[in-house]
Protein backbone atom coordinates (compact mmCIF):
# COMPACT_ATOMS: atom_id res chain seq x y z
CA UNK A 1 -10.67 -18.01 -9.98
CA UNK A 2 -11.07 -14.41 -10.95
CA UNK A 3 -10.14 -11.44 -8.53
CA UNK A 4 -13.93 -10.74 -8.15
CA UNK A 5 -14.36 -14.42 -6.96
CA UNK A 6 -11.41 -14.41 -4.74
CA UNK A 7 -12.50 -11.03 -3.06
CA UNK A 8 -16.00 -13.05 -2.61
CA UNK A 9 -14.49 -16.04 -0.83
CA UNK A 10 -12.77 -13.67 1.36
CA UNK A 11 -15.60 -12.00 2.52
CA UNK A 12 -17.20 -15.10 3.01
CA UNK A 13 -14.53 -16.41 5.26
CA UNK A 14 -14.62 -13.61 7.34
CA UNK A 15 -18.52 -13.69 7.94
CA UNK A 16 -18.32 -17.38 8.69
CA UNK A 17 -15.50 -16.89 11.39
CA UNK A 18 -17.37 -14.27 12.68
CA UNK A 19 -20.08 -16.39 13.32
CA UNK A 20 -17.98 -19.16 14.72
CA UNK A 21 -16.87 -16.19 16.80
CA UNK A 22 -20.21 -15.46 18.39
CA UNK A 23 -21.19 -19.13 19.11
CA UNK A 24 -18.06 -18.90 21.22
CA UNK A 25 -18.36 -16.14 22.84
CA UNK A 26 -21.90 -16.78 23.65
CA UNK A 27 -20.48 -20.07 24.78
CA UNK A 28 -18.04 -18.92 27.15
CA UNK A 29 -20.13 -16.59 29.04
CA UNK A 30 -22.70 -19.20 29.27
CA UNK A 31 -21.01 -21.38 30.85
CA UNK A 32 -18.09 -19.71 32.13
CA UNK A 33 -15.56 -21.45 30.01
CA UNK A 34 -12.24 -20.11 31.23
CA UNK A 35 -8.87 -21.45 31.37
CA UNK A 36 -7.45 -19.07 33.52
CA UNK A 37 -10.63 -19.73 36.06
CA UNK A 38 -9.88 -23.84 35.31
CA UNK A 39 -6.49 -23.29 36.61
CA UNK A 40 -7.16 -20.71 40.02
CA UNK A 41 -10.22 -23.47 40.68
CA UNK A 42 -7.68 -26.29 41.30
CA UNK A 43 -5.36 -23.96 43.16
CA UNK A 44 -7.68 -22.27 45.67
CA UNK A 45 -10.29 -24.91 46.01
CA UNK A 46 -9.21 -27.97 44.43
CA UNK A 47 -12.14 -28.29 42.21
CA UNK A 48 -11.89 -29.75 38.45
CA UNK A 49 -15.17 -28.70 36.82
CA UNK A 50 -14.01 -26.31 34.50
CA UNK A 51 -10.59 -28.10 33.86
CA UNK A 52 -12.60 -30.94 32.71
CA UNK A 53 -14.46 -28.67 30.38
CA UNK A 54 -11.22 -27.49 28.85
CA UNK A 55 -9.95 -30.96 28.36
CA UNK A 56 -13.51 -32.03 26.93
CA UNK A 57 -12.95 -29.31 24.33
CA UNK A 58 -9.37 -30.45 23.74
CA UNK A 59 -10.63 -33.84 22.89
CA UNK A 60 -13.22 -33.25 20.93
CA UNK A 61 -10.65 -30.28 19.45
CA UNK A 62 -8.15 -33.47 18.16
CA UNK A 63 -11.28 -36.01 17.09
CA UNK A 64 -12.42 -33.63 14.79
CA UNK A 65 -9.03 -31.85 13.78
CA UNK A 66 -7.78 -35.50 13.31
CA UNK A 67 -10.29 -36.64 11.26
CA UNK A 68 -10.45 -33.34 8.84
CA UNK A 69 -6.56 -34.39 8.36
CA UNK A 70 -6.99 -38.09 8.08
CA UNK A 71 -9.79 -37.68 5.26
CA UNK A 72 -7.85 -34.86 3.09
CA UNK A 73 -10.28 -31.66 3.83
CA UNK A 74 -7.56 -29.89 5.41
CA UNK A 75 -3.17 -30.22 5.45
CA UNK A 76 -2.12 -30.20 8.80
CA UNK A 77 1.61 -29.88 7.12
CA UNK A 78 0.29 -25.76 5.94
CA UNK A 79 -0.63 -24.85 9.95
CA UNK A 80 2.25 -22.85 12.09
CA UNK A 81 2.03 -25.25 14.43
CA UNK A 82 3.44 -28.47 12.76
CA UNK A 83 6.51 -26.97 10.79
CA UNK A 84 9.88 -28.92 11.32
CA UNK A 85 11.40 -26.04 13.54
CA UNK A 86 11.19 -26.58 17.35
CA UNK A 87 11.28 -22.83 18.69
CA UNK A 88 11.69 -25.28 22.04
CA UNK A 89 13.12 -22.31 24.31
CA UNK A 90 10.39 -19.58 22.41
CA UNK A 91 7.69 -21.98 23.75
CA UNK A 92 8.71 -22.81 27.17
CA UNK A 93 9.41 -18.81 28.39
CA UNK A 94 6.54 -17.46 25.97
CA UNK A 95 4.04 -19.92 27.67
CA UNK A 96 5.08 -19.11 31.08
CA UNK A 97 4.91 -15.44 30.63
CA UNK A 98 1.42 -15.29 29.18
CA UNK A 99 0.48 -17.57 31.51
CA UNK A 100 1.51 -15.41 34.82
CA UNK A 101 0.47 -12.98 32.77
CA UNK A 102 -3.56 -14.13 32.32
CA UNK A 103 -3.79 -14.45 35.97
CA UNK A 104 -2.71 -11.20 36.79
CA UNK A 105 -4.97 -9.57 33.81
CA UNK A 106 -8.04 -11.65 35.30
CA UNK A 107 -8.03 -14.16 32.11
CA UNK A 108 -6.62 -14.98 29.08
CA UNK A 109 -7.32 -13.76 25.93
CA UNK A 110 -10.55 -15.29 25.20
CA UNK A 111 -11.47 -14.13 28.62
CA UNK A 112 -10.52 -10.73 28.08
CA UNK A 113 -12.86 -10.62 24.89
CA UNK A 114 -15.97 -12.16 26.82
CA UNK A 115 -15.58 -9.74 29.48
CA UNK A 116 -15.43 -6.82 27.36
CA UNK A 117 -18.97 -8.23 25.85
CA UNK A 118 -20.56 -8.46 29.26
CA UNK A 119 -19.47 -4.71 29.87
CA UNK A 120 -15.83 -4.96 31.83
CA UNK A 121 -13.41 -1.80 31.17
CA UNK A 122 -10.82 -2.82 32.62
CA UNK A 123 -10.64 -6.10 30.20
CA UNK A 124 -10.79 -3.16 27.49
CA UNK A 125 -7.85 -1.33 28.76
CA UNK A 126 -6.61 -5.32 28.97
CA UNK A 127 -6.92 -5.62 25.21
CA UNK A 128 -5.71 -2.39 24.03
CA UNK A 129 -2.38 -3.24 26.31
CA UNK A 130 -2.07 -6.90 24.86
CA UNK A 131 -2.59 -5.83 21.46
CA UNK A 132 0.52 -2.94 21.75
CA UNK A 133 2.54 -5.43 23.31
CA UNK A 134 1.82 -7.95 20.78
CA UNK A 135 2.44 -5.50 17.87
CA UNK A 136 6.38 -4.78 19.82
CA UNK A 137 7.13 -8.22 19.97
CA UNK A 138 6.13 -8.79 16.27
CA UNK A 139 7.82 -5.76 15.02
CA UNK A 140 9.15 -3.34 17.30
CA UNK A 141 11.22 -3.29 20.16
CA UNK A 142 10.18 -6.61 21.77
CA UNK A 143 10.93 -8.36 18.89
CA UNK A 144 14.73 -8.18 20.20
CA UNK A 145 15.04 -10.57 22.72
CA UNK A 146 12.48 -12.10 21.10
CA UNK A 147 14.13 -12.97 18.06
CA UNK A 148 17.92 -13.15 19.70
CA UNK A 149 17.26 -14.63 23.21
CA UNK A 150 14.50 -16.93 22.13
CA UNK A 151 13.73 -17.91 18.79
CA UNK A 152 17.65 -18.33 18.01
CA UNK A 153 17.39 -21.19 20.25
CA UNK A 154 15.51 -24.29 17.97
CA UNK A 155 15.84 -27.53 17.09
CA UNK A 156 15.52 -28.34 13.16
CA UNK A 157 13.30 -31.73 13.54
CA UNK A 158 14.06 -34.73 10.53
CA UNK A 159 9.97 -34.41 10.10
CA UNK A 160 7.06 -31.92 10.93
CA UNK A 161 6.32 -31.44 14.76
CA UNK A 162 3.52 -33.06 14.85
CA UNK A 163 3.59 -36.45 16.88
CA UNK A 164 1.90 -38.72 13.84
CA UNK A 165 4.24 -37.21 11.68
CA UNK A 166 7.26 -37.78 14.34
CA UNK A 167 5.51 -41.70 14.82
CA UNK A 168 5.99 -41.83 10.91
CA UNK A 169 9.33 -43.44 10.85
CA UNK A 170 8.07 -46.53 12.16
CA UNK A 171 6.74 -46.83 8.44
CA UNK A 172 2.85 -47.04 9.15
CA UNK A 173 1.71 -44.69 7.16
CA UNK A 174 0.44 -41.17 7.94
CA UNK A 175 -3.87 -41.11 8.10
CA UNK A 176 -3.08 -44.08 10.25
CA UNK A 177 -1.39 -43.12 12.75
CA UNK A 178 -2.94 -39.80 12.99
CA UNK A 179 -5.88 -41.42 13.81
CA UNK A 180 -4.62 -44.19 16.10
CA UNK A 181 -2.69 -41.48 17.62
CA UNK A 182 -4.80 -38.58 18.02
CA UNK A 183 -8.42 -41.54 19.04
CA UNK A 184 -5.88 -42.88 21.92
CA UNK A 185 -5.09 -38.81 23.44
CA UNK A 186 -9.07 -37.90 23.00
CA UNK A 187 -9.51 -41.21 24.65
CA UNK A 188 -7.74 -41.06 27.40
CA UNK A 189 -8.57 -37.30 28.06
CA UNK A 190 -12.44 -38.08 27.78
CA UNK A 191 -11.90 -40.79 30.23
CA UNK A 192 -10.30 -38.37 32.79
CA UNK A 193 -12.90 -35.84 32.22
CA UNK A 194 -16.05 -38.28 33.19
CA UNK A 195 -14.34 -39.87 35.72
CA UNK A 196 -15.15 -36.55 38.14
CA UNK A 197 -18.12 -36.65 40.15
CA UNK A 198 -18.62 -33.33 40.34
CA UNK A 199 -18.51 -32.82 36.33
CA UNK A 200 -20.99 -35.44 36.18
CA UNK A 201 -23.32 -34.16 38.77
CA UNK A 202 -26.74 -33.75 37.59
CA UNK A 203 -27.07 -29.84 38.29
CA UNK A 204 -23.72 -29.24 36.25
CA UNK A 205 -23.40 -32.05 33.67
CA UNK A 206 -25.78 -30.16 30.50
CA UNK A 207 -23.62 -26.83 30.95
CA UNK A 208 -19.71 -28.80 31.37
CA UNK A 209 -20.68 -30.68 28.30
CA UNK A 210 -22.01 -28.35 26.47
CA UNK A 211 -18.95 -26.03 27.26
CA UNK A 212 -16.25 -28.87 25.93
CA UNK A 213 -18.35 -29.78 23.05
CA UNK A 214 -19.40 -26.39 21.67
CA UNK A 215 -15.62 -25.20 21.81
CA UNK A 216 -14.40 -27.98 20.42
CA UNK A 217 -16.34 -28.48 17.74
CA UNK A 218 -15.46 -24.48 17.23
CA UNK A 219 -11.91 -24.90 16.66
CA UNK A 220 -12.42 -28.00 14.83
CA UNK A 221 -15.01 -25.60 11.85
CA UNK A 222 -12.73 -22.38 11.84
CA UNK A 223 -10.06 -24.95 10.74
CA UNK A 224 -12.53 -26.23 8.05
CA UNK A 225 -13.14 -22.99 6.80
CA UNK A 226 -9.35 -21.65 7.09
CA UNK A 227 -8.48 -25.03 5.59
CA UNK A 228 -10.64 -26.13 3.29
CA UNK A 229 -13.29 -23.34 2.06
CA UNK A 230 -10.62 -20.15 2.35
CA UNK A 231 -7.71 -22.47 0.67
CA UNK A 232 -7.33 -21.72 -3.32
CA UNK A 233 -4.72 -23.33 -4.82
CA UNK A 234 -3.51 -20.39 -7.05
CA UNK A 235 -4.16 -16.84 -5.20
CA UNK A 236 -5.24 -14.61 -9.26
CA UNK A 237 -3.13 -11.41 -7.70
CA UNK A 238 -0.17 -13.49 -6.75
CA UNK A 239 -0.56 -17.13 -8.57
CA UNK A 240 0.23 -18.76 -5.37
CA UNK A 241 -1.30 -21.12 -2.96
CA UNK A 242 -3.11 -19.02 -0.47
CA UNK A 243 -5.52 -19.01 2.74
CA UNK A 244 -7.86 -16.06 2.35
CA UNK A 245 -8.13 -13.49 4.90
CA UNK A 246 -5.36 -14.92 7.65
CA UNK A 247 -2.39 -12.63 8.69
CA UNK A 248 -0.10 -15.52 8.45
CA UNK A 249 -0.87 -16.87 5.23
CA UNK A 250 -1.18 -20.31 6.74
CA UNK A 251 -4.55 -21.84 7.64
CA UNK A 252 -5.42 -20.74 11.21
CA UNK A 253 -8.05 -21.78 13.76
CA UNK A 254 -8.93 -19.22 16.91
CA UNK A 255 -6.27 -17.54 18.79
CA UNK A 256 -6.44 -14.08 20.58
CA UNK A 257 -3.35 -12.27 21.06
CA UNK A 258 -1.84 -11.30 17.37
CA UNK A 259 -5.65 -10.31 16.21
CA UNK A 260 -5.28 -7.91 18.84
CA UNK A 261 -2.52 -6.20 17.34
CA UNK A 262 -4.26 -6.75 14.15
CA UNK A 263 -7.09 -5.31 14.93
CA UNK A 264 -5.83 -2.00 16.84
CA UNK A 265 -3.28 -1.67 13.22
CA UNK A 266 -6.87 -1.86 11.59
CA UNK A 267 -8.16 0.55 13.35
CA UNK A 268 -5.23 3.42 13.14
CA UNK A 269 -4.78 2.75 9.91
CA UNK A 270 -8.38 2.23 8.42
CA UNK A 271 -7.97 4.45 5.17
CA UNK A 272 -5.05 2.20 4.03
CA UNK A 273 -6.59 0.36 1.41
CA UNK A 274 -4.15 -2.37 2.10
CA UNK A 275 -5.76 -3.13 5.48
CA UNK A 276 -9.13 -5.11 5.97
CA UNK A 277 -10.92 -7.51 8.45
CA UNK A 278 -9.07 -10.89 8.56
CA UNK A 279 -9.61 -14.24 10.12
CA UNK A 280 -8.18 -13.27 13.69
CA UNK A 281 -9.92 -9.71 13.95
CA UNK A 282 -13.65 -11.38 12.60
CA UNK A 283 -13.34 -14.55 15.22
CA UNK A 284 -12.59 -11.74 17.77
CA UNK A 285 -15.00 -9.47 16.87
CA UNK A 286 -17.59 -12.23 16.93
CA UNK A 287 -16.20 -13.02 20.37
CA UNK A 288 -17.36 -9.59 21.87
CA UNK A 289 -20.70 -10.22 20.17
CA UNK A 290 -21.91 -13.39 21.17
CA UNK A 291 -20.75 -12.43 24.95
CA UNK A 292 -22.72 -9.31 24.81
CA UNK A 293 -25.78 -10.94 23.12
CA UNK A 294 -26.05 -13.24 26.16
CA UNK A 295 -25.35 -10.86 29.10
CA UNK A 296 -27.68 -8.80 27.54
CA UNK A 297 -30.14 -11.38 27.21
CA UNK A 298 -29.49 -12.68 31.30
CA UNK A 299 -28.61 -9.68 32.62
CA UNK A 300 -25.31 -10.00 33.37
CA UNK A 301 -23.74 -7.18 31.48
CA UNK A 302 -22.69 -4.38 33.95
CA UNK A 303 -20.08 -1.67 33.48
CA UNK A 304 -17.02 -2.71 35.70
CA UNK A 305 -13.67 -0.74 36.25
CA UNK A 306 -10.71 -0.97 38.58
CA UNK A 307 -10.60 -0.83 42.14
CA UNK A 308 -7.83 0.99 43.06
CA UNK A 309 -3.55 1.73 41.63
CA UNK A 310 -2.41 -1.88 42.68
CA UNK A 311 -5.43 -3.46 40.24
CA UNK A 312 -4.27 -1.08 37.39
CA UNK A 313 -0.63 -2.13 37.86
CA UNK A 314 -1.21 -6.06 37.94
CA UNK A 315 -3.68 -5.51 34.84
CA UNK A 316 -1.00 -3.86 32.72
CA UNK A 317 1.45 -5.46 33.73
CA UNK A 318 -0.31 -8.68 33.21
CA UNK A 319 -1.34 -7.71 29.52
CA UNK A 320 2.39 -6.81 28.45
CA UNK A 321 3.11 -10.50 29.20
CA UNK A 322 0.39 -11.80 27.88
CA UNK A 323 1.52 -9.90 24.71
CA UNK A 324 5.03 -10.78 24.85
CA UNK A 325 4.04 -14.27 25.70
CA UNK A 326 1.50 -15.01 22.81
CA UNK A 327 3.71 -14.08 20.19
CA UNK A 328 6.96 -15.98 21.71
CA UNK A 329 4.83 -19.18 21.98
CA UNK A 330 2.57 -18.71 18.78
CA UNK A 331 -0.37 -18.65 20.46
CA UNK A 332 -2.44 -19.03 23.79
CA UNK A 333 -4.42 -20.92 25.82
CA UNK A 334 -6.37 -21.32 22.89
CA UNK A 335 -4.42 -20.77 19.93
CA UNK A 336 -1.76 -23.44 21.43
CA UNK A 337 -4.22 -24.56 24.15
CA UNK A 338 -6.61 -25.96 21.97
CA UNK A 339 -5.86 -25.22 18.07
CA UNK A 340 -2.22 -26.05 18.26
CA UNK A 341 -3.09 -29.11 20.50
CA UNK A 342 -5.77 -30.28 18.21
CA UNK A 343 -3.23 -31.03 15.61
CA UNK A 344 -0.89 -32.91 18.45
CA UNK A 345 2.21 -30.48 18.15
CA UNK A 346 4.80 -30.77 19.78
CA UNK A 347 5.37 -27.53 20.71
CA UNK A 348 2.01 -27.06 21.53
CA UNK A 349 2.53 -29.82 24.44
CA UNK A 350 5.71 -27.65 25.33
CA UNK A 351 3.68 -24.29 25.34
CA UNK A 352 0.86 -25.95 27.25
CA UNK A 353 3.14 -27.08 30.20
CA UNK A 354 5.01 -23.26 30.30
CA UNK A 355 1.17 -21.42 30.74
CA UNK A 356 0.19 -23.87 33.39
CA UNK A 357 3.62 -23.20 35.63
CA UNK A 358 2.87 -19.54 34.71
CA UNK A 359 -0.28 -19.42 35.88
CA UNK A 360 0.22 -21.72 39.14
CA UNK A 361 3.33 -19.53 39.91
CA UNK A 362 1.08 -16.46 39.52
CA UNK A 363 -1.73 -17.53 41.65
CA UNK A 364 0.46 -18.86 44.35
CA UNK A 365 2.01 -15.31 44.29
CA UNK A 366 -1.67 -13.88 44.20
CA UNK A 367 -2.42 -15.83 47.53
CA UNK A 368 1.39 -14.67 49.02
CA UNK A 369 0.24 -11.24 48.56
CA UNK A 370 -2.90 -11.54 50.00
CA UNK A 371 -1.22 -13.09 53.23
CA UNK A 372 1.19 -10.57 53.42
CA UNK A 373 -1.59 -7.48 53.14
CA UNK A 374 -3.75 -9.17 55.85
């Protein structure tokens, strides 16, 4: 591959995640896809709609993911999420803070990217926050306890995190068990999700399923075309194996909290030849698009902004977490919510279970303060 032919395949990727991008962000404001929403719905009203679409997404997330790996098209070993180093301790408190931090920043990071489509400032002011917070706790002051409070604390696993990979010592070998494994989670989780009424209900049932199957199937093509279309096996500039276009140099799928430090150092530093659009900024980008294409087209865009001092505070506040908490945990709701849990990591599962105490904690305090304000 020449460097003309590389520089091609880069733009390529970019266009095609940025496509993926709008389908998902037209997606979500559809059909109100949230996690953070998923979560406050069980809390406040005990309803599981929107739960269930999440976990239909999931599943359809590790059928596809599973099969991509079981058939060759992509290496589930070159992901950040399956390397033999448990960051157990980096997962547990980075998951809990982003996820008390979504709730108090009205959503996660998705969220805060569909609202800024349909026309919401303070999500804006959200994003800018998360992104400066993200870019401290990959290389500034953040990183600190970061690095020495957290990340120092780790397990060194005999195999890759990955529960097939962990289930290989049994000696079956490795397709086969990732798709025993990973058929028997999407299984059970599909199972759960139609058992609800209220998911099933014939007013509701087109837009749940279309919400899990449209994300899923999402997460499951931007690993395709990190993994398989954007992989070269010899980069011409550097002679190495490389993944076109992704800040890590590892194939990705969609997360949004390091793209948004990527994209604000894209931004300040725009004449620096050495800076373009990659993977994370183009899904995001696409994001913003697709959300405004379809509030424009329902009319639901309108220009929103805070209420009053205590909405600014729990907004910032909540987006410093949220950056501090993406980048302990490697990801989000959906970067470790669904990508990372699409390829059955394990600490994935541990990063799940810290945003979901996060985010219970943080609505239970929501519904304190509301008590104690009258």
């Amino acid at each position: 591959m020449t460097p003309l032919e590389f520089s091609a395949l880069g733009t390529r990727v970019v266009w095609l995640v940025f496509a993926l991008g709008i389908l998902f962000g037209a997606t979500a404001q559809r059909t109100h896809f949230c996690t953070m929403g998923a979560l406050t719905d069980i809390v406040y009203m005990g309803n599981w709609n929107r739960m269930r679409q999440w976990l239909l997404a999931m599943a359809v997330a590790i059928i596809g993911t599973t099969l991509l790996a079981a058939s060759g098209s992509i290496d589930p070993a070159k992901s950040l999420y399956t390397t033999a180093r448990l960051n157990w301790l980096s997962h547990l408190v980075g998951g809990a803070c982003f996820g008390f931090g979504m709730v108090l920043a009205s959503g996660c990071g998705n969220k805060t990217l569909v609202r800024i489509g349909a026309g919401n400032l303070k999500s804006l002011i959200v994003f800018i926050a998360v992104g400066l917070s993200a870019f401290m706790t990959l290389k500034g002051i953040l990183a600190v306890p970061r690095t020495v409070l957290l990340d120092s604390q780790f397990l060194t696993l005999a195999t890759r995190q990955d529960l097939p990979s962990i289930a290989a010592g049994i000696g079956a070998s490795l397709p086969l068990l990732q798709l025993s494994i990973g058929g028997a989670v999407a299984l059970a989780l599909m199972v759960f999700v139609f058992a609800g009424r209220e998911f099933r209900a014939r007013e509701a049932i087109v837009v749940n399923v279309w919400a899990g199957l449209a994300v899923g199937a999402i997460i499951v093509a931007a690993w395709f075309v990190s993994g398989s279309i954007g992989h070269v096996a010899e980069d011409p500039n550097t002679l190495q194996e490389a993944f076109v276009t992704t800040n890590s140099g590892r194939m990705e799928s969609f997360s949004f909290v390091a793209p948004f430090a990527y994209t604000l150092d894209l931004l300040m530093m725009w004449t620096d030849v050495s800076k373009a659009v990659s993977f994370g900024i183009a899904a995001s980008l696409g994001v913003v698009a697709g959300s405004f294409l379809v509030a424009i087209a329902t009319g639901a865009f309108k220009w929103e902004g805070f209420g009053n001092v205590e909405d600014v505070g729990n907004h910032l506040g909540g987006a410093v977490l949220m950056g501090f908490g993406g980048i302990t945990a490697l990801g989000c709701t959906i970067g470790q919510g669904l990508a990372g849990i699409s390829m059955l990591s394990l600490g994935s599962i541990l990063t799940l279970g810290g945003i979901i105490s996060g985010a219970v904690v943080a609505t239970r305090y929501q519904l304190w303060r509301i008590d104690a304000t009258g």
